[in-house]
N, C-alpha and C. Protein backbone atom coordinates (compact mmCIF):
# COMPACT_ATOMS: atom_id res chain seq x y z
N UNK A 1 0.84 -1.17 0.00
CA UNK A 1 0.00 0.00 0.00
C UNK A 1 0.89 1.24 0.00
N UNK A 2 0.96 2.04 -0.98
CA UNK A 2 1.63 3.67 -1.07
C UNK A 2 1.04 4.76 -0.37
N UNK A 3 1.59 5.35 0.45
CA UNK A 3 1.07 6.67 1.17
C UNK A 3 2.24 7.63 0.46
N UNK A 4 1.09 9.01 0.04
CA UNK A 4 2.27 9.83 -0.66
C UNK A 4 2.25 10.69 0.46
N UNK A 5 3.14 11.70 0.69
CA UNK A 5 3.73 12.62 1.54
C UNK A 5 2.74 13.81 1.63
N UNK A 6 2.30 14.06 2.30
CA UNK A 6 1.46 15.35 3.31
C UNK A 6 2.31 16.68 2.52
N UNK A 7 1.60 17.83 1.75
CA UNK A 7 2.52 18.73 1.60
C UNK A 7 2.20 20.14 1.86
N UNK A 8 2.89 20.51 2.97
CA UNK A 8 2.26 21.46 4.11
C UNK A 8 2.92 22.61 3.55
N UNK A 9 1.84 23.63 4.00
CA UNK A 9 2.17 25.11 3.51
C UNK A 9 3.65 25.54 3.91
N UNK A 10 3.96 25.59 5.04
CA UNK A 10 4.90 25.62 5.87
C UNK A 10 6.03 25.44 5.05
N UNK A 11 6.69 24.47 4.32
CA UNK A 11 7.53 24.15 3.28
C UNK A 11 7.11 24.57 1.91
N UNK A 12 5.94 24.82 1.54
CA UNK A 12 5.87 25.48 0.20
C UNK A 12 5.91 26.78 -0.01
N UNK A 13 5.42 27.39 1.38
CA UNK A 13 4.95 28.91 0.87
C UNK A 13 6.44 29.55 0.60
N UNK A 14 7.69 29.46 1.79
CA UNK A 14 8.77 29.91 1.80
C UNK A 14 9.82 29.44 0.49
N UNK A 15 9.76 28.63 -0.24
CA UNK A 15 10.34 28.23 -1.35
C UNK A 15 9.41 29.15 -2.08
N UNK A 16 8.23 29.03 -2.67
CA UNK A 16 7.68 29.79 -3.14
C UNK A 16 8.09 31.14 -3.56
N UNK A 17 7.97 31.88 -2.04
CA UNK A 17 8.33 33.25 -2.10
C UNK A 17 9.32 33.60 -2.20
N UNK A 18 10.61 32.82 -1.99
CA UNK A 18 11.66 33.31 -2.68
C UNK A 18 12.08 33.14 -3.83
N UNK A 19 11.78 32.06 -4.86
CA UNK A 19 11.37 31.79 -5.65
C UNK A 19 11.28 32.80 -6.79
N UNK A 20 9.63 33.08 -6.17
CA UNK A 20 9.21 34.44 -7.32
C UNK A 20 9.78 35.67 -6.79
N UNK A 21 10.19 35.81 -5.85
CA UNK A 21 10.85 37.16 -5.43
C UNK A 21 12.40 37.22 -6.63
N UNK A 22 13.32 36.20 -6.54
CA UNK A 22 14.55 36.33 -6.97
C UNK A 22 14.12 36.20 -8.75
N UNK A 23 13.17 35.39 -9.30
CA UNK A 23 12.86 35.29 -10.46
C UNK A 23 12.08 37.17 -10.83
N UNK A 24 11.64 37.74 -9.96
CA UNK A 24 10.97 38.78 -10.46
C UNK A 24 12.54 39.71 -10.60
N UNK A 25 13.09 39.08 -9.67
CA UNK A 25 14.07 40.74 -9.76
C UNK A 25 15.26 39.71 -10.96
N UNK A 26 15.27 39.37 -11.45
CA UNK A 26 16.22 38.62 -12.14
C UNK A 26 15.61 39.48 -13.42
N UNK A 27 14.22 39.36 -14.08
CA UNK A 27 13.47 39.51 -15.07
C UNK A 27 13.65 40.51 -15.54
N UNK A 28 14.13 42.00 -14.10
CA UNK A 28 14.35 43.16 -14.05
C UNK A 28 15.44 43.65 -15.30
N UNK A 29 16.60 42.75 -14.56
CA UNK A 29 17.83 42.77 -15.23
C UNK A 29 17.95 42.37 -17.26
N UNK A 30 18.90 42.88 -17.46
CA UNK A 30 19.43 42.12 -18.90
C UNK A 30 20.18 40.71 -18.62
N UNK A 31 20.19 40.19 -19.33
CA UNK A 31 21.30 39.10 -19.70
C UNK A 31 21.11 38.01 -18.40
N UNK A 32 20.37 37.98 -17.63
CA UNK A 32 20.01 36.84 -16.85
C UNK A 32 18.92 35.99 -17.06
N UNK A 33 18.63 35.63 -18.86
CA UNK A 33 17.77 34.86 -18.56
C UNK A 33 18.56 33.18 -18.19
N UNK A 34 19.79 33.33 -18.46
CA UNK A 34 20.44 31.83 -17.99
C UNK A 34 20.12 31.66 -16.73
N UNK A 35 20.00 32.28 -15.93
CA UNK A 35 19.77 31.98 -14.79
C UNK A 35 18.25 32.17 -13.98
N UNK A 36 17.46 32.31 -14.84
CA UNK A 36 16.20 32.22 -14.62
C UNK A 36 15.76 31.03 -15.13
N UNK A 37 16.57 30.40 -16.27
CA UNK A 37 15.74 28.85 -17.12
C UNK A 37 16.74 28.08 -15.75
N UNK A 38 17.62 28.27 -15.32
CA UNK A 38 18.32 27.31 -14.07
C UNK A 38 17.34 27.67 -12.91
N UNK A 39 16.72 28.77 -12.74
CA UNK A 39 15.64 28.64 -11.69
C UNK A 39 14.43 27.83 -12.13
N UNK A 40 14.44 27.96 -12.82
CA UNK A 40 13.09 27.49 -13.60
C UNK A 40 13.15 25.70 -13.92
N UNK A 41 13.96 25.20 -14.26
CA UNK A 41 14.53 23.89 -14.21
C UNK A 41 14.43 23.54 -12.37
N UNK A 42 15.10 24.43 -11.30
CA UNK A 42 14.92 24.00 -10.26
C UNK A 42 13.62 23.90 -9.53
N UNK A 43 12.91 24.72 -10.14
CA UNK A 43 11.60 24.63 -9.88
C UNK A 43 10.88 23.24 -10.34
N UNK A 44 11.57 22.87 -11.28
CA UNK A 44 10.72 21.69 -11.59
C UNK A 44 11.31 20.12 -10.52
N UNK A 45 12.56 20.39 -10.52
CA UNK A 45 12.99 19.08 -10.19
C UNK A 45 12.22 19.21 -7.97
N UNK A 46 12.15 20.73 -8.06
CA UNK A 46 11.17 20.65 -6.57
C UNK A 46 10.29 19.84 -6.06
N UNK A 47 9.45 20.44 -7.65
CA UNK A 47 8.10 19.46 -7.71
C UNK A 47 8.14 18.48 -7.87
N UNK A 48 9.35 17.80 -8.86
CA UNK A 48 9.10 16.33 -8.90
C UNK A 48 9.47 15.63 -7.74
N UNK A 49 10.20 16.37 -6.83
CA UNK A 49 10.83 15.36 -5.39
C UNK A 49 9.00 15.12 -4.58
N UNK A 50 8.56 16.82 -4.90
CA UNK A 50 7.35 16.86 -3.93
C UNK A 50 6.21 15.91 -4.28
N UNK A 51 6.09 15.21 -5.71
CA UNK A 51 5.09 14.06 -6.08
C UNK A 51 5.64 12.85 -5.91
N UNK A 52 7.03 12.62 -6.00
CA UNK A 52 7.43 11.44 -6.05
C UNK A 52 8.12 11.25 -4.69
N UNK A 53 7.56 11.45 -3.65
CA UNK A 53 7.64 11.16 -2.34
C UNK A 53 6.33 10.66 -1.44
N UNK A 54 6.67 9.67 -1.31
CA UNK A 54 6.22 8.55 -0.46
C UNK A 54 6.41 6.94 0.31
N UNK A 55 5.47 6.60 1.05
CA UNK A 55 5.95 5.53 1.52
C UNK A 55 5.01 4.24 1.53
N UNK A 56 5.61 3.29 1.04
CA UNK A 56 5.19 2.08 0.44
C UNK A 56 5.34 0.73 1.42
N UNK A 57 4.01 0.31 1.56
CA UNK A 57 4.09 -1.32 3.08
C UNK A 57 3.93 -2.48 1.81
N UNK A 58 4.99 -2.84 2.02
CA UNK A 58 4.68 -4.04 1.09
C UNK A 58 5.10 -5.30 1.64
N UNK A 59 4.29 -6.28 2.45
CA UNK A 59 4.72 -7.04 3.13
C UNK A 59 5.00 -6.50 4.45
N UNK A 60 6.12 -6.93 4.71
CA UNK A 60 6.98 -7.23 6.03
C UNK A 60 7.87 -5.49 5.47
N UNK A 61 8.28 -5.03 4.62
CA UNK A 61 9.02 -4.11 4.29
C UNK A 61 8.41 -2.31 4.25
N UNK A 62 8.75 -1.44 4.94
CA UNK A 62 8.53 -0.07 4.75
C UNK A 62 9.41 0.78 3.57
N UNK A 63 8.72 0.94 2.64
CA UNK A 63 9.42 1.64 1.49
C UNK A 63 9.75 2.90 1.88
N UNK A 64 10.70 3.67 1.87
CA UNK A 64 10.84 5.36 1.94
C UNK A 64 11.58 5.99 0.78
N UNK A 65 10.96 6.62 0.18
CA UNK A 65 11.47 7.44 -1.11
C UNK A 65 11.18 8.54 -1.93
N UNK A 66 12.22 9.53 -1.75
CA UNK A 66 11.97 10.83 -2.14
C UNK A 66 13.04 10.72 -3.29
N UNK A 67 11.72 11.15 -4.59
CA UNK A 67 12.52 11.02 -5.87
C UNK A 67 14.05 9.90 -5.60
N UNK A 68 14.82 10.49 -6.52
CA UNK A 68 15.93 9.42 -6.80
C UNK A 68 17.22 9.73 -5.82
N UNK A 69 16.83 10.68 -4.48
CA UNK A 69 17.33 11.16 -3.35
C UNK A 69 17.66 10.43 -2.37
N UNK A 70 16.56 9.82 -1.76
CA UNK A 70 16.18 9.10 -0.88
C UNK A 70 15.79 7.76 -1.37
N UNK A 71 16.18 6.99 -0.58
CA UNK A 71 15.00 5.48 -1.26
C UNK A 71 16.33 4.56 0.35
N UNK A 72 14.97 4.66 1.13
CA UNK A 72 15.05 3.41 1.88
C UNK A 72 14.40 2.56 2.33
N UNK A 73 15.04 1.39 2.97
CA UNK A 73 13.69 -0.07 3.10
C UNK A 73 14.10 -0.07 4.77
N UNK A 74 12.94 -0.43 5.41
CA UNK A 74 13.05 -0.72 6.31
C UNK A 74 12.09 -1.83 7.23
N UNK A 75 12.44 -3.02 7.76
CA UNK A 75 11.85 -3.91 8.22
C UNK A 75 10.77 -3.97 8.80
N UNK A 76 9.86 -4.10 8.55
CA UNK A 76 8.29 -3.30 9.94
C UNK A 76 8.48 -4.47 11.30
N UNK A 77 9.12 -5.60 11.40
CA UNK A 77 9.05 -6.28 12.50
C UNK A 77 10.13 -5.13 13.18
N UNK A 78 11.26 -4.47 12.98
CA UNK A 78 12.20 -3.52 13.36
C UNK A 78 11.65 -2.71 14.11
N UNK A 79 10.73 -2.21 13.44
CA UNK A 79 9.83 -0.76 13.99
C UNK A 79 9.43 -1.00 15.31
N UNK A 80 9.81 0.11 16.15
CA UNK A 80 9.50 -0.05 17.91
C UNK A 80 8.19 0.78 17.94
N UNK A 81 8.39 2.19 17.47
CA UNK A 81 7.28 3.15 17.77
C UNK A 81 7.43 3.87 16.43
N UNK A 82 6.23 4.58 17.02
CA UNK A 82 6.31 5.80 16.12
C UNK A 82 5.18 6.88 16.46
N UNK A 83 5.66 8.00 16.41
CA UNK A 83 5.16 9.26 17.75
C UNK A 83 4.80 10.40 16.70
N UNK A 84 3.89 10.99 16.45
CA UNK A 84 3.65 12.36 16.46
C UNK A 84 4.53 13.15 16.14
N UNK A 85 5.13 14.10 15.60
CA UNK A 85 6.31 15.13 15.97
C UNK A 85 5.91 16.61 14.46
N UNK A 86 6.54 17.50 15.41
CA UNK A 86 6.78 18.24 14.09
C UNK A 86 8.42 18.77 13.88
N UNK A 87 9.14 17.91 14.20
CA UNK A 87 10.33 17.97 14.40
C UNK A 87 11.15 18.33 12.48
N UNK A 88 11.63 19.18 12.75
CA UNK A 88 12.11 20.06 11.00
C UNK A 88 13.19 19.42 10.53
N UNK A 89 14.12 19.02 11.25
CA UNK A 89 15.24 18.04 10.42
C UNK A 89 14.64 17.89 9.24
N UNK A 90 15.97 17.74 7.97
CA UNK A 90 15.84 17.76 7.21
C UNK A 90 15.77 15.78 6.89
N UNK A 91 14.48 15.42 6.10
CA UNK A 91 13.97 14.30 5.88
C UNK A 91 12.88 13.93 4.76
N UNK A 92 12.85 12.67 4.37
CA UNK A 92 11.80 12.65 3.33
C UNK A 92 10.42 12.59 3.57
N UNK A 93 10.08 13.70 3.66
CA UNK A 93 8.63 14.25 4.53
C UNK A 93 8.72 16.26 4.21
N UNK A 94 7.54 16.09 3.43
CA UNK A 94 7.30 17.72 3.13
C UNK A 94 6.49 18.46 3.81
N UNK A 95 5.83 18.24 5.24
CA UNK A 95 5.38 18.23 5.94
C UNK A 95 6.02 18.78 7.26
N UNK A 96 5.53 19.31 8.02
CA UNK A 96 6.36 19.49 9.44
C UNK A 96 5.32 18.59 10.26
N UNK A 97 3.85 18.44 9.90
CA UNK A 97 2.91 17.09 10.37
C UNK A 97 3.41 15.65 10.25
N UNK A 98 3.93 15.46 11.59
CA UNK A 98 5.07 14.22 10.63
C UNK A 98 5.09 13.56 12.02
N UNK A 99 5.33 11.87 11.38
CA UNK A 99 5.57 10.77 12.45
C UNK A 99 6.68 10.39 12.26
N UNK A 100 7.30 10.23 13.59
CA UNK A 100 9.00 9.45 13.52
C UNK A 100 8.96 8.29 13.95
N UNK A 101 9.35 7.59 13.03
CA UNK A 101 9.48 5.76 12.86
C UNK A 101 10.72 5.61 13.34
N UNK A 102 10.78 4.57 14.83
CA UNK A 102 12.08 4.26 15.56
C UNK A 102 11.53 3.01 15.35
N UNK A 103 13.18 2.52 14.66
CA UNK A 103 13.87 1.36 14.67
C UNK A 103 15.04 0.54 14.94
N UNK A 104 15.63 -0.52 14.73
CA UNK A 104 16.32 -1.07 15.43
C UNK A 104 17.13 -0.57 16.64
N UNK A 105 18.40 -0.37 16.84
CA UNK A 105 18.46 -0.42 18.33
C UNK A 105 18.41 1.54 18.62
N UNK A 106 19.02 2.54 17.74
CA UNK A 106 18.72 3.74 17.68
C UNK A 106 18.70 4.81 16.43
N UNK A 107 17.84 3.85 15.25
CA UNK A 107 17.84 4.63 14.65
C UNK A 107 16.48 5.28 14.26
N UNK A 108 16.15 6.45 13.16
CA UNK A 108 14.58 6.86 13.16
C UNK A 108 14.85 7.02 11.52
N UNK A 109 13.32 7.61 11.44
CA UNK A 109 13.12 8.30 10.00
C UNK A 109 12.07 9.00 10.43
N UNK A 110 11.77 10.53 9.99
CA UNK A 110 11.02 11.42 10.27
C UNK A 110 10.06 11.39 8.54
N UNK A 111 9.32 10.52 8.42
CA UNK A 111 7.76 10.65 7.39
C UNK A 111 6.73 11.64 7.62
N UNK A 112 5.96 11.73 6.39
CA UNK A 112 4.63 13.08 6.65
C UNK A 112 3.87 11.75 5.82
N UNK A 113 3.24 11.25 5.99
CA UNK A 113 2.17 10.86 5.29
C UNK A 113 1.00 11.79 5.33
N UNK A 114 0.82 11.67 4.29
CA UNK A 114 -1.11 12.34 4.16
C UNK A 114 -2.18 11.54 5.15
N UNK A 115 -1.93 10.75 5.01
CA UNK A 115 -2.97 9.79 5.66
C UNK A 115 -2.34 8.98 6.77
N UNK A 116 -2.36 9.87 7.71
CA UNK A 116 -1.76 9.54 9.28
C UNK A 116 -2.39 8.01 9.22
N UNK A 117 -3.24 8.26 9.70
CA UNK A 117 -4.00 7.19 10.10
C UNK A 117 -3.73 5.92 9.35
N UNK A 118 -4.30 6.06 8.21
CA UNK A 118 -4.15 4.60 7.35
C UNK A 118 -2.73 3.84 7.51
N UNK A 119 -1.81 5.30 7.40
CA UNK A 119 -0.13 4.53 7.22
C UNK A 119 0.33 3.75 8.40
N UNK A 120 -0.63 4.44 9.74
CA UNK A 120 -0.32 3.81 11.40
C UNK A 120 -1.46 2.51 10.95
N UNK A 121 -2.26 2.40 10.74
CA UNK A 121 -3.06 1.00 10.65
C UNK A 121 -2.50 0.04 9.88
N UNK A 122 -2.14 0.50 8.87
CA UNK A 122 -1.33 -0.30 7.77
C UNK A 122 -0.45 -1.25 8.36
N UNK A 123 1.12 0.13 8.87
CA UNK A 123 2.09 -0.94 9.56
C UNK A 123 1.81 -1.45 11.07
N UNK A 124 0.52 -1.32 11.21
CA UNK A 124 0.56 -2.09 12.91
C UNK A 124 -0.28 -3.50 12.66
N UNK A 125 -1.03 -3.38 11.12
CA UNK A 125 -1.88 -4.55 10.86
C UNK A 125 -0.40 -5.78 10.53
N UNK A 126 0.59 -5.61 10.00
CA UNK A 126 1.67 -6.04 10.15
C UNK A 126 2.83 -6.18 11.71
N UNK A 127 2.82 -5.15 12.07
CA UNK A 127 3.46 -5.56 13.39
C UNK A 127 2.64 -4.73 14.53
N UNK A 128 1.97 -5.76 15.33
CA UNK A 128 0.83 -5.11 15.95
C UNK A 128 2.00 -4.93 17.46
N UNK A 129 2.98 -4.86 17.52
CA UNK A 129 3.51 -4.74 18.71
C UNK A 129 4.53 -3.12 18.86
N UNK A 130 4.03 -2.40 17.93
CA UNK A 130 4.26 -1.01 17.72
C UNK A 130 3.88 -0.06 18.54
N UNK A 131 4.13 0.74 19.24
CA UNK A 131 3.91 1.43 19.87
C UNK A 131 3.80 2.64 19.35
N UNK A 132 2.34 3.45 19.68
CA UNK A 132 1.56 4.54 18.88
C UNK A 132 1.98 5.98 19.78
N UNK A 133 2.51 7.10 19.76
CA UNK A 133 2.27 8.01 20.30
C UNK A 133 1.86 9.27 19.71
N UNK A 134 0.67 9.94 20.07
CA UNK A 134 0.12 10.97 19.69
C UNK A 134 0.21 12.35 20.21
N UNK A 135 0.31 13.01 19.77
CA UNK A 135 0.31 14.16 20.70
C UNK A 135 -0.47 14.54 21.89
N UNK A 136 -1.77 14.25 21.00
CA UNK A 136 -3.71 14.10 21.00
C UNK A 136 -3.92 12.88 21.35
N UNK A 137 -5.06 12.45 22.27
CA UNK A 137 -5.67 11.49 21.70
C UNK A 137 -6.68 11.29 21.01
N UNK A 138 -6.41 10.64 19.70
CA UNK A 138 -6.85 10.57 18.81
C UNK A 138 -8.57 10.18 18.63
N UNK A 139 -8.88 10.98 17.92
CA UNK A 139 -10.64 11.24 17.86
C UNK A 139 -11.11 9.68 17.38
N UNK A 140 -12.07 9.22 18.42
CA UNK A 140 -12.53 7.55 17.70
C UNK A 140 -13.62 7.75 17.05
């Protein structure tokens, strides 16, 4: 099952605005359109990290992969917890709405799924010995 990545204002608006801020004053100038088609190219490869990020239960295995950046597997019997956070480290999660998946003896991964919920049902219908922490408790 694929959960794609949550993509929160918070991380878009500020790329955004600088963005069109440095592209407007670039436009101003002569002789910079080279460096407006290199903004403009970066703009795209943004977006493609921002669609092609998500995370995949397939089996026993947690897919993690942001574009051709990121791409890791991780064991779901491994998985101890996974908590709530809006913790900003930089991670494959576009989101600051984000759950941190602890595994083996100390390591994590900070995810945004869109669909909190499903992605926590998903990997606990696989390893039901996961431990859930919410900020909230969660509305039944």
């Amino acid at each position: 099952m694929r959960f794609y990545s949550k993509i929160g204002l918070e991380i878009v608006l500020p790329i955004a605005i600088v963005m069109l801020f440095v592209i407007g004053m670039l436009l101003r100038s002569e002789g910079t359109w080279p460096v407006v088609l290199f903004l403009l190219l970066l703009n795209g490869f943004i977006a493609y990290l921002f669609t092609q990020t998500y995370y995949e239960i397939n089996g026993h295995e947690l897919k993690i992969k942001s574009g051709f950046l990121f791409n890791s597997r991780v064991d779901v019997n491994d998985i101890r917890e996974i908590r709530e956070t809006n913790n900003p480290l930089s991670s494959p999660a576009i989101s600051l709405d984000r759950l941190e998946v602890r595994y083996g003896k100390n390591k994590y991964v900070l995810i945004s799924p869109k669909d909190k919920k499903g992605f926590i049902d998903s990997i606990v219908s696989v390893n039901p010995s996961i431990s859930i922490k919410y900020k909230k408790q969660p509305m039944q």
